[in-house]
PDB file of N, CA and C in Angstrom:
ATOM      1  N   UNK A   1       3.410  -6.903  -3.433  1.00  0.00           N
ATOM      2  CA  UNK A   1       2.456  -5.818  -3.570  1.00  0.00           C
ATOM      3  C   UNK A   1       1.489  -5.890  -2.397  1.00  0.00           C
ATOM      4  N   UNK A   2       0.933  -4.858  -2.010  1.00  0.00           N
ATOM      5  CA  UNK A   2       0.094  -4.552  -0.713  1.00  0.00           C
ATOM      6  C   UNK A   2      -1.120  -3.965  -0.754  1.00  0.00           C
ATOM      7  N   UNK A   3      -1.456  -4.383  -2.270  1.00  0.00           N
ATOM      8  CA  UNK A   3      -2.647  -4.221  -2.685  1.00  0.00           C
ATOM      9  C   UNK A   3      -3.806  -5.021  -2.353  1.00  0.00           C
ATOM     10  N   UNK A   4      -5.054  -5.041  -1.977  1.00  0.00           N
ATOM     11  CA  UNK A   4      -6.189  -5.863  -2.312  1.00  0.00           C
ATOM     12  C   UNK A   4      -5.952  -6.172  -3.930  1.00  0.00           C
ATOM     13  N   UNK A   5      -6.046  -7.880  -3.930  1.00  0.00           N
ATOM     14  CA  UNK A   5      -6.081  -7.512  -6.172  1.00  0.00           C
ATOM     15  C   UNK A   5      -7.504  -7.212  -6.493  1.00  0.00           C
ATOM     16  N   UNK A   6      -8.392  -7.414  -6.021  1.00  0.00           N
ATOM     17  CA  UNK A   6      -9.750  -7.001  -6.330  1.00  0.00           C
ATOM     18  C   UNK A   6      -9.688  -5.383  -6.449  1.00  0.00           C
ATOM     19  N   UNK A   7      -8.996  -4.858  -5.360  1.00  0.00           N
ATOM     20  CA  UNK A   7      -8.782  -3.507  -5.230  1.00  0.00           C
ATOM     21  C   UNK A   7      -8.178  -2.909  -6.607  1.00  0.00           C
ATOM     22  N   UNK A   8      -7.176  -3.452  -6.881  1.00  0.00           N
ATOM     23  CA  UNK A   8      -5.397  -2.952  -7.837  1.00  0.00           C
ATOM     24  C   UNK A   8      -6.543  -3.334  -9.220  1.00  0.00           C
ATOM     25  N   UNK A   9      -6.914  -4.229  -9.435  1.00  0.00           N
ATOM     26  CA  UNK A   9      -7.713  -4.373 -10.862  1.00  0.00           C
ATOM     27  C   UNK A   9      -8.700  -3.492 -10.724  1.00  0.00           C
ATOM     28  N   UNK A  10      -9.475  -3.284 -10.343  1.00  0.00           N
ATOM     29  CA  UNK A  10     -10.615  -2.057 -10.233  1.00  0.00           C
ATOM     30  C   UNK A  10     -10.259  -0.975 -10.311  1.00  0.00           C
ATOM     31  N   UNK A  11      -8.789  -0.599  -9.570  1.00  0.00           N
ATOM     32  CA  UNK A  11      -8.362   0.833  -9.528  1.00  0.00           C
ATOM     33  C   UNK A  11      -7.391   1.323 -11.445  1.00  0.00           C
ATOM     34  N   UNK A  12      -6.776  -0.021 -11.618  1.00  0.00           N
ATOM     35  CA  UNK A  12      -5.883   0.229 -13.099  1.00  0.00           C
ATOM     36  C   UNK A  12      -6.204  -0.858 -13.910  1.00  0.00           C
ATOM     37  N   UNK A  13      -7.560  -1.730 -13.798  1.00  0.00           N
ATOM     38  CA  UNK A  13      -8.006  -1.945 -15.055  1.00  0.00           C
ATOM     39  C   UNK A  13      -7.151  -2.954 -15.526  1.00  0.00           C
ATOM     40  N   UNK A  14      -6.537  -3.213 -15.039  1.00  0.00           N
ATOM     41  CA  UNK A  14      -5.218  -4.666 -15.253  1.00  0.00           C
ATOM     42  C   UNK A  14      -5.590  -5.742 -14.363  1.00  0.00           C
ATOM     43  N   UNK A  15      -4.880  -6.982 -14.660  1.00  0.00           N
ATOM     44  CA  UNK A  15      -5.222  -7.886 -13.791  1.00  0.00           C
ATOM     45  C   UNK A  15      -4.398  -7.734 -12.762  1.00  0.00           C
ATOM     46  N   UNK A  16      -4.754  -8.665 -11.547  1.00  0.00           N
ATOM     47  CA  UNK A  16      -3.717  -8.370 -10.705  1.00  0.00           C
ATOM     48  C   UNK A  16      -2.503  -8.963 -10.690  1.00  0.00           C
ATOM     49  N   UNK A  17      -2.550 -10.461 -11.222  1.00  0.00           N
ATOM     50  CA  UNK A  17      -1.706 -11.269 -12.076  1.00  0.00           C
ATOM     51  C   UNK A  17      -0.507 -10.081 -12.447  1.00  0.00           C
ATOM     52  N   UNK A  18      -0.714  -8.935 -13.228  1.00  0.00           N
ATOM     53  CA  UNK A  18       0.522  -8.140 -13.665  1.00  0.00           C
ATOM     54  C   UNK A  18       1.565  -7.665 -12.264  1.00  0.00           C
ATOM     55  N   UNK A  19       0.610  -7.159 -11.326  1.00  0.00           N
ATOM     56  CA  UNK A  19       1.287  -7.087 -10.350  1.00  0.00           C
ATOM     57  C   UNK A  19       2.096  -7.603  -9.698  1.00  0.00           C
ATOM     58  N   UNK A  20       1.528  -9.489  -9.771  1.00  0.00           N
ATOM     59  CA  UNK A  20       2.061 -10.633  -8.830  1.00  0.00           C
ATOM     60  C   UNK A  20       3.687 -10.971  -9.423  1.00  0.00           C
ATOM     61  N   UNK A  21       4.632  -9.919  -9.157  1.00  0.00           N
ATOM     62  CA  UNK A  21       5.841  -9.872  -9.475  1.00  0.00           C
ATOM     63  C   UNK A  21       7.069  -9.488  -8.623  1.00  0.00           C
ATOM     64  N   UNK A  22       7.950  -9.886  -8.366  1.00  0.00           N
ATOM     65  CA  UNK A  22       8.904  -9.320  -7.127  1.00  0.00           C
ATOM     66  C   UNK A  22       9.525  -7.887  -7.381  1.00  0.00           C
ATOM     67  N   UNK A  23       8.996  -7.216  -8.086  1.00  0.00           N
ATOM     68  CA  UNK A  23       9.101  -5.583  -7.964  1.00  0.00           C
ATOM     69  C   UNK A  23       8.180  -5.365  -9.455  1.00  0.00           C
ATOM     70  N   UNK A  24       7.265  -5.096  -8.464  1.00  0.00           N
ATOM     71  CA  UNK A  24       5.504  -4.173  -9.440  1.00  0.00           C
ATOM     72  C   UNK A  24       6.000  -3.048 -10.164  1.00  0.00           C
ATOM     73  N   UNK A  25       7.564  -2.179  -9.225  1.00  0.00           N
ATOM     74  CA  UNK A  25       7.359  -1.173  -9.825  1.00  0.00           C
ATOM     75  C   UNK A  25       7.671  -0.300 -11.459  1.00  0.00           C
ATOM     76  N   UNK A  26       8.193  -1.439 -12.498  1.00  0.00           N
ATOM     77  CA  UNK A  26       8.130  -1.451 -13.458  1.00  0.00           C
ATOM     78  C   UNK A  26       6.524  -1.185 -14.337  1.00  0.00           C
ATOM     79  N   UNK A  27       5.593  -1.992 -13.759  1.00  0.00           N
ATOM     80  CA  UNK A  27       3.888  -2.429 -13.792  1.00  0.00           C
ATOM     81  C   UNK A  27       3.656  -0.731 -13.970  1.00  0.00           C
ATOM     82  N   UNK A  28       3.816  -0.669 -12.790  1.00  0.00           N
ATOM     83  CA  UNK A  28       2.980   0.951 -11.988  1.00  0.00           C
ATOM     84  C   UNK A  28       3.498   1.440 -13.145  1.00  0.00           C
ATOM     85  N   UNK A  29       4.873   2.025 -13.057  1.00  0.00           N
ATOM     86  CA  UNK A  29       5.344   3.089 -14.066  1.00  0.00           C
ATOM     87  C   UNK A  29       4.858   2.872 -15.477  1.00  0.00           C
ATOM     88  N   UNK A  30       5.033   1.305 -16.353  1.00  0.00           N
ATOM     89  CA  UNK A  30       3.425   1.220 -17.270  1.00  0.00           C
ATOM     90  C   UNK A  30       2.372   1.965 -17.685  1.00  0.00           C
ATOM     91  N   UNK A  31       1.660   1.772 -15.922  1.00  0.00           N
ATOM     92  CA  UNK A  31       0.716   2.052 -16.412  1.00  0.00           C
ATOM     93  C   UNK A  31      -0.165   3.696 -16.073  1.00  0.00           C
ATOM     94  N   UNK A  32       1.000   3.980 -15.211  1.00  0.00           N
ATOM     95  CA  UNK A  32       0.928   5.591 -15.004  1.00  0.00           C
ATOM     96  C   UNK A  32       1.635   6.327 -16.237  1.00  0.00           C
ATOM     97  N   UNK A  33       2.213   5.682 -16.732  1.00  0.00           N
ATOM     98  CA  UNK A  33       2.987   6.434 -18.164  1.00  0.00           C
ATOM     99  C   UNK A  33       4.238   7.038 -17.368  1.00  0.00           C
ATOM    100  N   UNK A  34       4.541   6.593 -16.093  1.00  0.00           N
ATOM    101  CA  UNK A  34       5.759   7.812 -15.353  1.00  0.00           C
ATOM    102  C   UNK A  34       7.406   8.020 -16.511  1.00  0.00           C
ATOM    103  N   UNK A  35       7.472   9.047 -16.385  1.00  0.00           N
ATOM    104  CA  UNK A  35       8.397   9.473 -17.524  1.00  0.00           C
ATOM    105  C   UNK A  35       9.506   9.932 -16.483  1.00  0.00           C
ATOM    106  N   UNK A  36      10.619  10.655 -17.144  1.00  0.00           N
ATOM    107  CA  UNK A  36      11.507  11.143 -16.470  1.00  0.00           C
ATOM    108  C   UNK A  36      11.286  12.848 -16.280  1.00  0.00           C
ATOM    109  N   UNK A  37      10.748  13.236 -16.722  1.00  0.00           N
ATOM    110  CA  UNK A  37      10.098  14.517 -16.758  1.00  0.00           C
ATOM    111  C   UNK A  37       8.839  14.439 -16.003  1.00  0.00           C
ATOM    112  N   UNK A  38       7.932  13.432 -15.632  1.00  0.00           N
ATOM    113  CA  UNK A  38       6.571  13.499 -15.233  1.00  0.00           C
ATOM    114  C   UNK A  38       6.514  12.154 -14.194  1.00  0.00           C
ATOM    115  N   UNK A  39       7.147  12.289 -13.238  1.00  0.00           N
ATOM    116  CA  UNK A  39       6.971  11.287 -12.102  1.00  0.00           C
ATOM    117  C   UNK A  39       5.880  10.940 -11.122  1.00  0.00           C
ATOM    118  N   UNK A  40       4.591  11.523 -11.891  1.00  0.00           N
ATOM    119  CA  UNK A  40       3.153  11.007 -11.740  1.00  0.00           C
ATOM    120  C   UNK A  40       3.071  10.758 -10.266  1.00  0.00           C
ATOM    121  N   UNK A  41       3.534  12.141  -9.295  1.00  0.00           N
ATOM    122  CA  UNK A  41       3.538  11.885  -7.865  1.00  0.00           C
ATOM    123  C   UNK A  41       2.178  11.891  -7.267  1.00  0.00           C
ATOM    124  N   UNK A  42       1.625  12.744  -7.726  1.00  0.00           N
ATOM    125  CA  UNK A  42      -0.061  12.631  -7.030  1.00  0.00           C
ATOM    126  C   UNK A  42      -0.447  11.776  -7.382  1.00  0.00           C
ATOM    127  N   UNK A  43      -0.285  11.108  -8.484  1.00  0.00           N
ATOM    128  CA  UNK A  43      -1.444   9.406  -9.151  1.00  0.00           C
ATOM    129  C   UNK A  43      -0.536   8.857  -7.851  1.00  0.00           C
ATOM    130  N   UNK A  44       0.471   8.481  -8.347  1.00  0.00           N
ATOM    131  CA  UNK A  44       0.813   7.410  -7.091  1.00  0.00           C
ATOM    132  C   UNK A  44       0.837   7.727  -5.397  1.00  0.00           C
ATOM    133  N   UNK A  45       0.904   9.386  -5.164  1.00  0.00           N
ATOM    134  CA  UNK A  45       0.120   9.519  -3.750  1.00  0.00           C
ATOM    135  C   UNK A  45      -1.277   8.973  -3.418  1.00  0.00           C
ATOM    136  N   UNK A  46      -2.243   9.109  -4.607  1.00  0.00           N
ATOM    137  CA  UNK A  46      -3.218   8.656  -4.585  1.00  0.00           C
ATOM    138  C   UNK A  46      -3.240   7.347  -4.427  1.00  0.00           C
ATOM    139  N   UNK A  47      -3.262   6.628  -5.031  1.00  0.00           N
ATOM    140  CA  UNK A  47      -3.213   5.378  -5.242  1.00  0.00           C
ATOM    141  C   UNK A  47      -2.699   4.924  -3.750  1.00  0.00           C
ATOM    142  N   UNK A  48      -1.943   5.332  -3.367  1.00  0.00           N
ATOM    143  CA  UNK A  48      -1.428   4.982  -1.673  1.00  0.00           C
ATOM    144  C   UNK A  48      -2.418   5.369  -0.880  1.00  0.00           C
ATOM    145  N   UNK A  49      -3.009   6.155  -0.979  1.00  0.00           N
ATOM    146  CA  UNK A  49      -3.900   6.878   0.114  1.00  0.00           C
ATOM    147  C   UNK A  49      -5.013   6.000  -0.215  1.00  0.00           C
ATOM    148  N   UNK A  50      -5.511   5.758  -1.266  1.00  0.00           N
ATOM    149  CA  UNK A  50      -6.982   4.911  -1.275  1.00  0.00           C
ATOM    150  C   UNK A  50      -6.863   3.652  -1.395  1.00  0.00           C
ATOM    151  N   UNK A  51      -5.737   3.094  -1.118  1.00  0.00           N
ATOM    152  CA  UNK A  51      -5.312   1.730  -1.007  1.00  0.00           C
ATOM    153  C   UNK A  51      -6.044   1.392  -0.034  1.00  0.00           C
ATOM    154  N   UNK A  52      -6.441  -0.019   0.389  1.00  0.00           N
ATOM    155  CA  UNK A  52      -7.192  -0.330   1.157  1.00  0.00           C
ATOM    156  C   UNK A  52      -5.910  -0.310   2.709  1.00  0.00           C
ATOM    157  N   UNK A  53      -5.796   0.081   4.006  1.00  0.00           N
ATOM    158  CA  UNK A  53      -4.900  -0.094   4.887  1.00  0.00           C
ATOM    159  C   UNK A  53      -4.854  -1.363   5.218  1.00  0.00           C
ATOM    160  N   UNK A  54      -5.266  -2.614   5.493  1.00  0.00           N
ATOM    161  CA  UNK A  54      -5.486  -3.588   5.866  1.00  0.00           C
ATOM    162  C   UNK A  54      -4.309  -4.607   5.155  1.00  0.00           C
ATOM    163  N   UNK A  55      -4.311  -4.135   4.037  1.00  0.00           N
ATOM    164  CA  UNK A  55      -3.460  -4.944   3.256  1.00  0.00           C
ATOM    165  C   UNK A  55      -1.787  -4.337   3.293  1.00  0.00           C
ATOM    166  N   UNK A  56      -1.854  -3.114   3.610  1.00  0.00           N
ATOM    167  CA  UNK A  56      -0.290  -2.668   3.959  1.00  0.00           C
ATOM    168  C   UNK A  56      -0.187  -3.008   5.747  1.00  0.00           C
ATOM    169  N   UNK A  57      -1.168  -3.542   6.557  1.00  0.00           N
ATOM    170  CA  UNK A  57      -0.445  -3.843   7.666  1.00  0.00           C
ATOM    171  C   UNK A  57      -0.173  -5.495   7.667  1.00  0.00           C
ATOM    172  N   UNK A  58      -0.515  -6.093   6.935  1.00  0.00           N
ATOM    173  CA  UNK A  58      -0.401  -7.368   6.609  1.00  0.00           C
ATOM    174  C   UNK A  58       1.265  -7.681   5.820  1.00  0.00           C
ATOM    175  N   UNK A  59       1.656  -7.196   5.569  1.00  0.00           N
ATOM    176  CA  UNK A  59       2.531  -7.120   4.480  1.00  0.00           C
ATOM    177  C   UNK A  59       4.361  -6.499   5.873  1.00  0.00           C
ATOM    178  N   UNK A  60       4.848  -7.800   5.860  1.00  0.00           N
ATOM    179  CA  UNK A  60       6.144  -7.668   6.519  1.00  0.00           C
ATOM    180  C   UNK A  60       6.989  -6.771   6.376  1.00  0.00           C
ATOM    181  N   UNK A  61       7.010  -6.478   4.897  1.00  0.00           N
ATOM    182  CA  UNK A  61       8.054  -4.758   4.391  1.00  0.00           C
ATOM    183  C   UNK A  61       7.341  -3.844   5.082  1.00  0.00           C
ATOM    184  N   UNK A  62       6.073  -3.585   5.654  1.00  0.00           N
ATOM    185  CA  UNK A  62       5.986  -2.146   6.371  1.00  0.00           C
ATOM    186  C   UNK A  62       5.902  -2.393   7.987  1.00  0.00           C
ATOM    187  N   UNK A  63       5.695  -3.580   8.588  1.00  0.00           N
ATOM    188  CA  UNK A  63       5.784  -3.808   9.806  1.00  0.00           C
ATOM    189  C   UNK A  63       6.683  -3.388  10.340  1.00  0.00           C
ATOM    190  N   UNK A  64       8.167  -2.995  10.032  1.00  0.00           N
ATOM    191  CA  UNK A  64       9.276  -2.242  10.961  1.00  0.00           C
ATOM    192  C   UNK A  64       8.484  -0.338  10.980  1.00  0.00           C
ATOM    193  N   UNK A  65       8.259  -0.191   9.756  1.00  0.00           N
ATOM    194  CA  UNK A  65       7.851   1.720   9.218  1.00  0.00           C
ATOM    195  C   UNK A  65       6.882   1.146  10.246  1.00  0.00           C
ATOM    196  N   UNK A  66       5.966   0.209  10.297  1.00  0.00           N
ATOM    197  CA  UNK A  66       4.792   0.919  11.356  1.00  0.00           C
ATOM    198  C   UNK A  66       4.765   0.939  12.374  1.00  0.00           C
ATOM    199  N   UNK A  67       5.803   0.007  12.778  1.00  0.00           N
ATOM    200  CA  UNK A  67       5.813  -0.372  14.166  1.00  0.00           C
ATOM    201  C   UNK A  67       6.599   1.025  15.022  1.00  0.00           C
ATOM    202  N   UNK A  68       7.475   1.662  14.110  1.00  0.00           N
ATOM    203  CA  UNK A  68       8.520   3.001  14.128  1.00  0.00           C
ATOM    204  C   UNK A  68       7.406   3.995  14.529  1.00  0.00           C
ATOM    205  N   UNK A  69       6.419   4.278  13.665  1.00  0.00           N
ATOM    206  CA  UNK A  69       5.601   5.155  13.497  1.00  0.00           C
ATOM    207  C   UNK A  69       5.043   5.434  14.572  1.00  0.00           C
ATOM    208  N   UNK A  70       4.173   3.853  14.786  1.00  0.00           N
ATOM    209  CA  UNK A  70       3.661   3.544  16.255  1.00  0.00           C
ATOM    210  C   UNK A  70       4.289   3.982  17.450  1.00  0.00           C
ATOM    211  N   UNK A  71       5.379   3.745  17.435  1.00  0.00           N
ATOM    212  CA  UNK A  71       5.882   3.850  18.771  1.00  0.00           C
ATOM    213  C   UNK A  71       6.774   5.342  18.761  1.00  0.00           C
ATOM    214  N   UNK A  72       6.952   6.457  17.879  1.00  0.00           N
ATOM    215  CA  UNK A  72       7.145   7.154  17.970  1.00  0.00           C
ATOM    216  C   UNK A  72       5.749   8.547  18.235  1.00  0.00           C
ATOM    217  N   UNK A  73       4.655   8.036  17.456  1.00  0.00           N
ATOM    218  CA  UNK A  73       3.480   8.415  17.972  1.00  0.00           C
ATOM    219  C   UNK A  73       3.539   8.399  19.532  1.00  0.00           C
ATOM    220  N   UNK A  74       3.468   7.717  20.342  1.00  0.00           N
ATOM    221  CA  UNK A  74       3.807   7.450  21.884  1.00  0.00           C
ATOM    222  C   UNK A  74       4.686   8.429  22.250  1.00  0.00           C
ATOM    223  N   UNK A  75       5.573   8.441  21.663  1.00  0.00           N
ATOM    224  CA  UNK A  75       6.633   9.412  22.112  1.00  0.00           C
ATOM    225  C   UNK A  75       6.576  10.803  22.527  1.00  0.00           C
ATOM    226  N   UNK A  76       5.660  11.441  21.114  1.00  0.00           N
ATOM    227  CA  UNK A  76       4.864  12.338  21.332  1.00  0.00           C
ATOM    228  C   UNK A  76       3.717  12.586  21.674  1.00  0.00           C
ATOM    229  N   UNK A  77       2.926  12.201  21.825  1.00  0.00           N
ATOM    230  CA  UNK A  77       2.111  12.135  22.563  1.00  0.00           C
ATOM    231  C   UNK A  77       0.974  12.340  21.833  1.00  0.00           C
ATOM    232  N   UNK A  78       1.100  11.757  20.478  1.00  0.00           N
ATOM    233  CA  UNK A  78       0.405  11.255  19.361  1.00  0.00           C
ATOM    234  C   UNK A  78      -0.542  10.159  19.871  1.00  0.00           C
ATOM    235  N   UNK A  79      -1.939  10.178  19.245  1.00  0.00           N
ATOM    236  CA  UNK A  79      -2.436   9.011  19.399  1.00  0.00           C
ATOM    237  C   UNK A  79      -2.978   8.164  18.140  1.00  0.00           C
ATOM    238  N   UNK A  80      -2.239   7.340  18.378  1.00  0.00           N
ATOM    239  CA  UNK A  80      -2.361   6.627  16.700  1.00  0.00           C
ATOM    240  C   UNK A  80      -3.120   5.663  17.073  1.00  0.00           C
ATOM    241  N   UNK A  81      -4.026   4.361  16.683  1.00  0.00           N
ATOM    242  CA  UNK A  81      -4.594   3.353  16.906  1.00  0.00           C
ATOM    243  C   UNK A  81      -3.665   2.082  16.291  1.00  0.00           C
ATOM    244  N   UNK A  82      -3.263   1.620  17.541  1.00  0.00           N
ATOM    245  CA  UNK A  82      -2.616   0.164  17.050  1.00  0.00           C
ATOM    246  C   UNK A  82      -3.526  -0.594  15.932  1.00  0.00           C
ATOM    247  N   UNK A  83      -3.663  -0.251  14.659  1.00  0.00           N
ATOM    248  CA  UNK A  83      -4.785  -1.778  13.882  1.00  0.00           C
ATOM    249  C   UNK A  83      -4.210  -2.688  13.201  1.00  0.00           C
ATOM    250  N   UNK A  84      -3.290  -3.199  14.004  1.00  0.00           N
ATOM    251  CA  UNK A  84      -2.758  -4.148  13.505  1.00  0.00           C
ATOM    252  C   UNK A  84      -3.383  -5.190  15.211  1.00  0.00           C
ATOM    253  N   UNK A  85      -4.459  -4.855  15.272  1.00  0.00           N
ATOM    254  CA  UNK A  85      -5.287  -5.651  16.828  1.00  0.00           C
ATOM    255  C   UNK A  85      -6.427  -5.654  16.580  1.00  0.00           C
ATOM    256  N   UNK A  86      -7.073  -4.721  15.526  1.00  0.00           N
ATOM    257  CA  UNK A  86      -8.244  -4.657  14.729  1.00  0.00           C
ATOM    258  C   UNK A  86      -8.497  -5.954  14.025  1.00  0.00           C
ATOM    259  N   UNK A  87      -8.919  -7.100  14.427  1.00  0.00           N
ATOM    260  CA  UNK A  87      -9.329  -8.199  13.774  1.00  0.00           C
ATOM    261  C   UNK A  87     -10.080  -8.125  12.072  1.00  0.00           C
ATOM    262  N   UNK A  88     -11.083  -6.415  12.136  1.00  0.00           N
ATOM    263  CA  UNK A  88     -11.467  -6.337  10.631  1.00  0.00           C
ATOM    264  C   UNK A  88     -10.762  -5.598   9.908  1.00  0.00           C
ATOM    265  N   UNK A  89      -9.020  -5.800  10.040  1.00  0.00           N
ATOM    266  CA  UNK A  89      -8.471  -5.188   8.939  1.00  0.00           C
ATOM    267  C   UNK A  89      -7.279  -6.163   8.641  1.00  0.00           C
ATOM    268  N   UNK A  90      -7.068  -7.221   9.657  1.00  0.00           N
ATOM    269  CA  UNK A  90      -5.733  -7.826   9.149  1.00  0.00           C
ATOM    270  C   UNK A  90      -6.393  -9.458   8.825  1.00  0.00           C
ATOM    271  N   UNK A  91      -7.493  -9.771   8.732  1.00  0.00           N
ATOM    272  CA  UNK A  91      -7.993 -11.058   8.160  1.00  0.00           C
ATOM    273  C   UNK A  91      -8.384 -11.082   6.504  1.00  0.00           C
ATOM    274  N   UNK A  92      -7.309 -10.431   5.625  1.00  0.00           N
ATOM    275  CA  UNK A  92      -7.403 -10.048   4.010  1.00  0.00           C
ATOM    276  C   UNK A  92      -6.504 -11.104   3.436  1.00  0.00           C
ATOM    277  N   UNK A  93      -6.618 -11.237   1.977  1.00  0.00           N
ATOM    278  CA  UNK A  93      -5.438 -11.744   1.331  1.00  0.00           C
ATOM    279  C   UNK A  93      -4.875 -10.603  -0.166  1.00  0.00           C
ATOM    280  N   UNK A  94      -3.807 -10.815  -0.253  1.00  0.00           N
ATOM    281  CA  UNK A  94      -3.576  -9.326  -1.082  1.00  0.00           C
ATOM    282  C   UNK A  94      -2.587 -10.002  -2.133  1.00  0.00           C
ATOM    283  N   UNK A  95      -2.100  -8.960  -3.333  1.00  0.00           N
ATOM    284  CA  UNK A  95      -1.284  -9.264  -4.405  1.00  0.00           C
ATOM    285  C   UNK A  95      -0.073  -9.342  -3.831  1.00  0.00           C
TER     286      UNK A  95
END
């Protein structure tokens, strides 16, 4: 998980302990109620978007997506900010 747990407990009221599992995404669906009819896409857009970033550049599963991102930003002539060089976002510890 690529959560702050201080963050993930504050945001769903659970410990973060529930999270600390090799696929959360049983947890999430829990505790969003996600159904097969109601795949609770905006809660969990949300929940991505106000995630703290620091803790998804820390986290090895997105380092290829960002590094992609990054360097396709370049391509176009996008300007993205490398912060994964930002010293106050990758000195965290996360779920």
């Amino acid at each position: 998980m690529s959560a702050d747990s201080d963050w993930i407990e504050n945001r769903t009221g659970r410990p973060w302990t529930d999270f600390d599992v090799d696929c959360p995404k049983g947890v999430f669906e829990s505790e969003l109620e996600v159904a097969s009819f109601d795949k609770k896409e905006v809660e969990i857009a949300a929940i991505v978007e106000e995630a703290p970033l620091r803790q998804w550049l820390n986290n090895n599963s997105y380092e290829a997506l960002y590094n992609g991102l990054w360097q396709k930003s370049k391509g176009f002539g996008c300007r993205i900010e490398n912060l994964r060089e930002n010293p106050a976002l990758v000195a965290t510890t996360s779920a």
